[in-house]
N, C-alpha and C. Protein backbone atom coordinates (compact mmCIF):
# COMPACT_ATOMS: atom_id res chain seq x y z
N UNK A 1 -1.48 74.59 -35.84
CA UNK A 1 -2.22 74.13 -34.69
C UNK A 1 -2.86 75.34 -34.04
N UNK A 2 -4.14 75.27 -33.44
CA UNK A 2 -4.93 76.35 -32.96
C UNK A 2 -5.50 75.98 -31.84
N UNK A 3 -5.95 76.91 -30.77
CA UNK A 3 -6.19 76.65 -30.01
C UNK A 3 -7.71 76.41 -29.37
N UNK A 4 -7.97 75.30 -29.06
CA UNK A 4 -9.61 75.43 -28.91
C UNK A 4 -10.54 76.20 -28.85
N UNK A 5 -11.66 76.95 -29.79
CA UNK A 5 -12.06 77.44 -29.21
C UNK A 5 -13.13 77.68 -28.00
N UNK A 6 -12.68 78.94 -27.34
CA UNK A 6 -13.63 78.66 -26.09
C UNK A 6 -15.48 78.57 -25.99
N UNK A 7 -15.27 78.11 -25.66
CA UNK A 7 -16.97 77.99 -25.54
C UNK A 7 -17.85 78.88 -24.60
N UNK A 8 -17.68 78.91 -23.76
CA UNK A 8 -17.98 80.06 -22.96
C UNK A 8 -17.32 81.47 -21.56
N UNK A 9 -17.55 81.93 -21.41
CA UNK A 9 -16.65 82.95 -20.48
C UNK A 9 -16.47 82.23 -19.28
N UNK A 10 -17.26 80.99 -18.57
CA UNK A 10 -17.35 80.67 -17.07
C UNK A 10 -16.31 79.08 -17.61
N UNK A 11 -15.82 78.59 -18.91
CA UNK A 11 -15.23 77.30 -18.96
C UNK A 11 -13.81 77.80 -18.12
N UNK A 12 -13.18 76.74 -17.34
CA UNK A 12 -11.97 76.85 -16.80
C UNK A 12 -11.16 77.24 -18.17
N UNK A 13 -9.89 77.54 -17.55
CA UNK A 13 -8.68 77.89 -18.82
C UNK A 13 -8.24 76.58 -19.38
N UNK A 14 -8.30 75.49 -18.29
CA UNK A 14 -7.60 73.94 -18.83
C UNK A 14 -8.29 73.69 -19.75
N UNK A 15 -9.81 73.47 -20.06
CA UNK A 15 -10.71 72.97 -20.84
C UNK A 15 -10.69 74.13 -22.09
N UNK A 16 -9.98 75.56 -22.28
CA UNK A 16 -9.90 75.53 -23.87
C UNK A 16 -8.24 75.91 -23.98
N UNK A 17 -7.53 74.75 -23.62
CA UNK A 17 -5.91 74.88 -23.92
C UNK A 17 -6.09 73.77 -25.30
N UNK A 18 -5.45 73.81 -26.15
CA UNK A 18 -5.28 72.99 -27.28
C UNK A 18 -4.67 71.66 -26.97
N UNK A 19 -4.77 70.59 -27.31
CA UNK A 19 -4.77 69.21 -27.28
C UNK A 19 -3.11 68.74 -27.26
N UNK A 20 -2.45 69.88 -28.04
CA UNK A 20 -0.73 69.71 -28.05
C UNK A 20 -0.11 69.97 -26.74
N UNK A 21 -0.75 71.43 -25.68
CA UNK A 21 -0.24 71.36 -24.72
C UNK A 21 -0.61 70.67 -23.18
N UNK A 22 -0.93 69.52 -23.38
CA UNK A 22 -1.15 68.98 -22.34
C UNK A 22 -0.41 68.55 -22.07
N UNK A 23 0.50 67.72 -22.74
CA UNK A 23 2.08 67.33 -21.85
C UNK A 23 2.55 68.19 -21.19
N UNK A 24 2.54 69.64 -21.57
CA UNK A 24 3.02 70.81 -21.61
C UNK A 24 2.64 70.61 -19.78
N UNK A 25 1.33 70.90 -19.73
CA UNK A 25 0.64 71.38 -18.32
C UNK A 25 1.12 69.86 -17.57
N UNK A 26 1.22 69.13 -17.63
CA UNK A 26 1.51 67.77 -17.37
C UNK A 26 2.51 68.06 -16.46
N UNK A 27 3.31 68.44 -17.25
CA UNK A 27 4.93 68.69 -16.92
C UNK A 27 5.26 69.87 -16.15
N UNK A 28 4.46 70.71 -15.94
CA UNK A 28 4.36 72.06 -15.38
C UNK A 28 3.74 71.71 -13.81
N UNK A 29 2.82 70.40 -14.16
CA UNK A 29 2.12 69.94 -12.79
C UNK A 29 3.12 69.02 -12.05
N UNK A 30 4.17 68.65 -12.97
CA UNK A 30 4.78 67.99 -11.79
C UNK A 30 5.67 68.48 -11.35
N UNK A 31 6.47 69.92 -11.74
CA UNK A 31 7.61 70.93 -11.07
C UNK A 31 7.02 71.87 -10.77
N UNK A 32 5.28 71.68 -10.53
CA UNK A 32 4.46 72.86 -9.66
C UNK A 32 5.22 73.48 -8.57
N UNK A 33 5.58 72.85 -7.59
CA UNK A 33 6.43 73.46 -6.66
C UNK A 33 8.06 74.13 -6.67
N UNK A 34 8.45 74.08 -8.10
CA UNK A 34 9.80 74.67 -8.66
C UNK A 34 9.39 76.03 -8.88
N UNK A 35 10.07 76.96 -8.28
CA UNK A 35 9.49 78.32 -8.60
C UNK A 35 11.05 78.45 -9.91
N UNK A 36 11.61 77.83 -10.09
CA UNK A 36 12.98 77.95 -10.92
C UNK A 36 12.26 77.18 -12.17
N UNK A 37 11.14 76.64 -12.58
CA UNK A 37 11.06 76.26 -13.62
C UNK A 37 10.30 76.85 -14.30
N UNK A 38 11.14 77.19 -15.53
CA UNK A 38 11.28 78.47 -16.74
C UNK A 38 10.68 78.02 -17.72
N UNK A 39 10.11 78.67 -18.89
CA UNK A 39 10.31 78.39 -20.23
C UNK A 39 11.30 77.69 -20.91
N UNK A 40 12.25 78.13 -20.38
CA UNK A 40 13.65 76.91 -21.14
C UNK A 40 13.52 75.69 -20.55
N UNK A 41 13.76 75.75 -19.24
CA UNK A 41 13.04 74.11 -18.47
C UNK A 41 12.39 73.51 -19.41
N UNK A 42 10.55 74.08 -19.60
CA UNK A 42 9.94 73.08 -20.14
C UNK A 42 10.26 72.89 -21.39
N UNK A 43 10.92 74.13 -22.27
CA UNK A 43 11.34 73.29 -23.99
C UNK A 43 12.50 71.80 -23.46
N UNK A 44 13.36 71.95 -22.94
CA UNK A 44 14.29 71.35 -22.24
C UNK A 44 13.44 69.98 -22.20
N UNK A 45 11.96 70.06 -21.19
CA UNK A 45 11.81 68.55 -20.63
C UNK A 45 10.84 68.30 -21.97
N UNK A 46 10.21 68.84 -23.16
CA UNK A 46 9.81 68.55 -24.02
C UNK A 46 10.24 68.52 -25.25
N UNK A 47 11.88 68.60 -25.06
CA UNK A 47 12.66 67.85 -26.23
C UNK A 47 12.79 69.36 -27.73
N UNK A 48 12.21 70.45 -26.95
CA UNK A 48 11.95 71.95 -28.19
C UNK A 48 13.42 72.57 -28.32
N UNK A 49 13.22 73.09 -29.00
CA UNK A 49 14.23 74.33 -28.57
C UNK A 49 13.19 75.35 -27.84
N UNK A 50 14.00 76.42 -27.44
CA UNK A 50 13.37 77.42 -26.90
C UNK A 50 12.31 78.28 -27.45
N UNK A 51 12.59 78.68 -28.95
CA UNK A 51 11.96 79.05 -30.04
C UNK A 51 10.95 78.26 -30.67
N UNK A 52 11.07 77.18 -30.85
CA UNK A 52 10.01 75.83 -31.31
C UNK A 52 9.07 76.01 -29.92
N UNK A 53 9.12 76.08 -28.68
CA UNK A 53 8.04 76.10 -27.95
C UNK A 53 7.57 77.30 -27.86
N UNK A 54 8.41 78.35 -28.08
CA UNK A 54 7.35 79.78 -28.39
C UNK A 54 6.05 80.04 -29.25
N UNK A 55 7.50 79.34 -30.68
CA UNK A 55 5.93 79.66 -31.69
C UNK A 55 4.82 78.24 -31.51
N UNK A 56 5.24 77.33 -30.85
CA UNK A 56 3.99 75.97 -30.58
C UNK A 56 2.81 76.87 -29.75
N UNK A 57 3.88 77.56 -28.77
CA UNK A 57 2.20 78.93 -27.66
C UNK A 57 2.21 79.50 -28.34
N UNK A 58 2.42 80.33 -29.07
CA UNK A 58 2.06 81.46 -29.72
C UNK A 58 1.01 81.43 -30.92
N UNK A 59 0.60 79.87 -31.40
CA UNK A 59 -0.05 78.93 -32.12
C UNK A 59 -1.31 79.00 -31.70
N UNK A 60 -1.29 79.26 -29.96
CA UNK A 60 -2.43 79.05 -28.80
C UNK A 60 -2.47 79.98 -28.45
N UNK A 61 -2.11 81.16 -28.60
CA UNK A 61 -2.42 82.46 -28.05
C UNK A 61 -1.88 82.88 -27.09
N UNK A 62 -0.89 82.28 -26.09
CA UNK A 62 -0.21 82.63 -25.16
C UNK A 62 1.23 82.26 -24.96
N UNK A 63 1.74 83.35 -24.23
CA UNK A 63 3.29 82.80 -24.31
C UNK A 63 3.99 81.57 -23.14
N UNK A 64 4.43 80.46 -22.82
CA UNK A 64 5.10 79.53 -22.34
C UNK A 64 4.75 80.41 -20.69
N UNK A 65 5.28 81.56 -20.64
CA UNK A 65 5.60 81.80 -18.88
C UNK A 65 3.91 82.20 -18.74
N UNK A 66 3.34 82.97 -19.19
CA UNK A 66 2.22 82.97 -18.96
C UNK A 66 0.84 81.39 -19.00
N UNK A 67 1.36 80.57 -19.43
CA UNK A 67 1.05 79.23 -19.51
C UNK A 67 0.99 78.59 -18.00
N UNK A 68 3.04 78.68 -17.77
CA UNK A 68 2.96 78.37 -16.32
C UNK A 68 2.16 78.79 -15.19
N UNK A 69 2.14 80.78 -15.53
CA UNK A 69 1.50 80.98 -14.14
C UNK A 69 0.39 80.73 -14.07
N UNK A 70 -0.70 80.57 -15.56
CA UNK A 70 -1.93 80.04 -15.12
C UNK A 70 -2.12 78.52 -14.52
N UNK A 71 -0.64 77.50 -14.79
CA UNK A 71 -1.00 76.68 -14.24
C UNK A 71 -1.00 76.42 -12.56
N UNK A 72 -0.02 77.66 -12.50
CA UNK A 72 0.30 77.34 -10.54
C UNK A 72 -0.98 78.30 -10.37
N UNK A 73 -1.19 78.93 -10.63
CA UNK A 73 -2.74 80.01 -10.21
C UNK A 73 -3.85 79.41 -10.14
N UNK A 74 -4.21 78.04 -11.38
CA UNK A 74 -5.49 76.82 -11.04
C UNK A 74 -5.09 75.90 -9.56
N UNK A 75 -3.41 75.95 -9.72
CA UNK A 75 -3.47 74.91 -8.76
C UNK A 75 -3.46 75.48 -7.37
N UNK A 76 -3.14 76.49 -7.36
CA UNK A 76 -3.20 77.46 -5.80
C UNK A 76 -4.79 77.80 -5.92
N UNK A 77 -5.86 78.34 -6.44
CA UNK A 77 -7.29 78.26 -6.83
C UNK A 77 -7.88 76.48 -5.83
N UNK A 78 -6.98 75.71 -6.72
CA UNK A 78 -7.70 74.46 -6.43
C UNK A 78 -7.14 74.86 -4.84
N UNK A 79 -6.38 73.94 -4.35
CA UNK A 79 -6.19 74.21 -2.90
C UNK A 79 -6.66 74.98 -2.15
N UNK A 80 -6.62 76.31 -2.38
CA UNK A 80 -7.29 77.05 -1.28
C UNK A 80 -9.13 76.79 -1.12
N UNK A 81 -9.80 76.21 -2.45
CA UNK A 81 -11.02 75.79 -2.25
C UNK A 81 -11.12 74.80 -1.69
N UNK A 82 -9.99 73.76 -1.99
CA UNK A 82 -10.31 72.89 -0.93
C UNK A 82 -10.08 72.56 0.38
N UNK A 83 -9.32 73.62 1.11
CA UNK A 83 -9.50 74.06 2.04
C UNK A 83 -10.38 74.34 3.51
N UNK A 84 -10.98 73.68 4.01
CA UNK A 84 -12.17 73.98 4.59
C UNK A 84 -12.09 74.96 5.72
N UNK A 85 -10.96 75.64 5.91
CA UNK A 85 -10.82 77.02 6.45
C UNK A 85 -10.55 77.99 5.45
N UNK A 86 -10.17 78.00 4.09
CA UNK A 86 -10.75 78.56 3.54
C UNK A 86 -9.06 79.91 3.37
N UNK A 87 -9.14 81.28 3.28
CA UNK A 87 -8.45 81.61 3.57
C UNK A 87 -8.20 82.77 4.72
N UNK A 88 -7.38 82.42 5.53
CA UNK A 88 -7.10 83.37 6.63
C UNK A 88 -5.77 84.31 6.56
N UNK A 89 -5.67 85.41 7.53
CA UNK A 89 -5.12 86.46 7.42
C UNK A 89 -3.45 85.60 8.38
């Protein structure tokens, strides 16, 4: 399995993640607010071993924790744009 390739430098990161990890981000979106949920967590809530979900990212070019933080980083991104104060000190 490989990971989409990207199409251009300005596409979000969601739009070239590969088609396998969307449960993945799914599941990452709904313990967004767990700062305790790990790589083992998500093999855990996706039935892997720990190793089976390594090499599934590693398939995609990135490793499981780096997965997560891009997902809390779109979703803190999203929020603060939608924001209409925007961000303050």
């Amino acid at each position: 399995m490989a990971a989409s390739p990207p199409t251009s430098g300005n596409d979000p990161p969601s739009e070239q993640i590969a088609p396998s990890l969307f449960r993945a981000r799914w599941l990452i979106g709904q313990n967004i607010a767990d700062l305790d949920y790990t790589p083992a967590r998500l093999a855990h809530d996706l039935g892997l071993s720990r190793r089976s979900l390594y090499n599934r990212f590693a398939d995609c070019g990135i490793t499981p924790a780096a997965f997560i933080r891009m997902v809390r980083l779109e979703q803190a991104k999203r929020e603060i744009e939608s924001d209409p104060r925007g961000v303050t000190a």
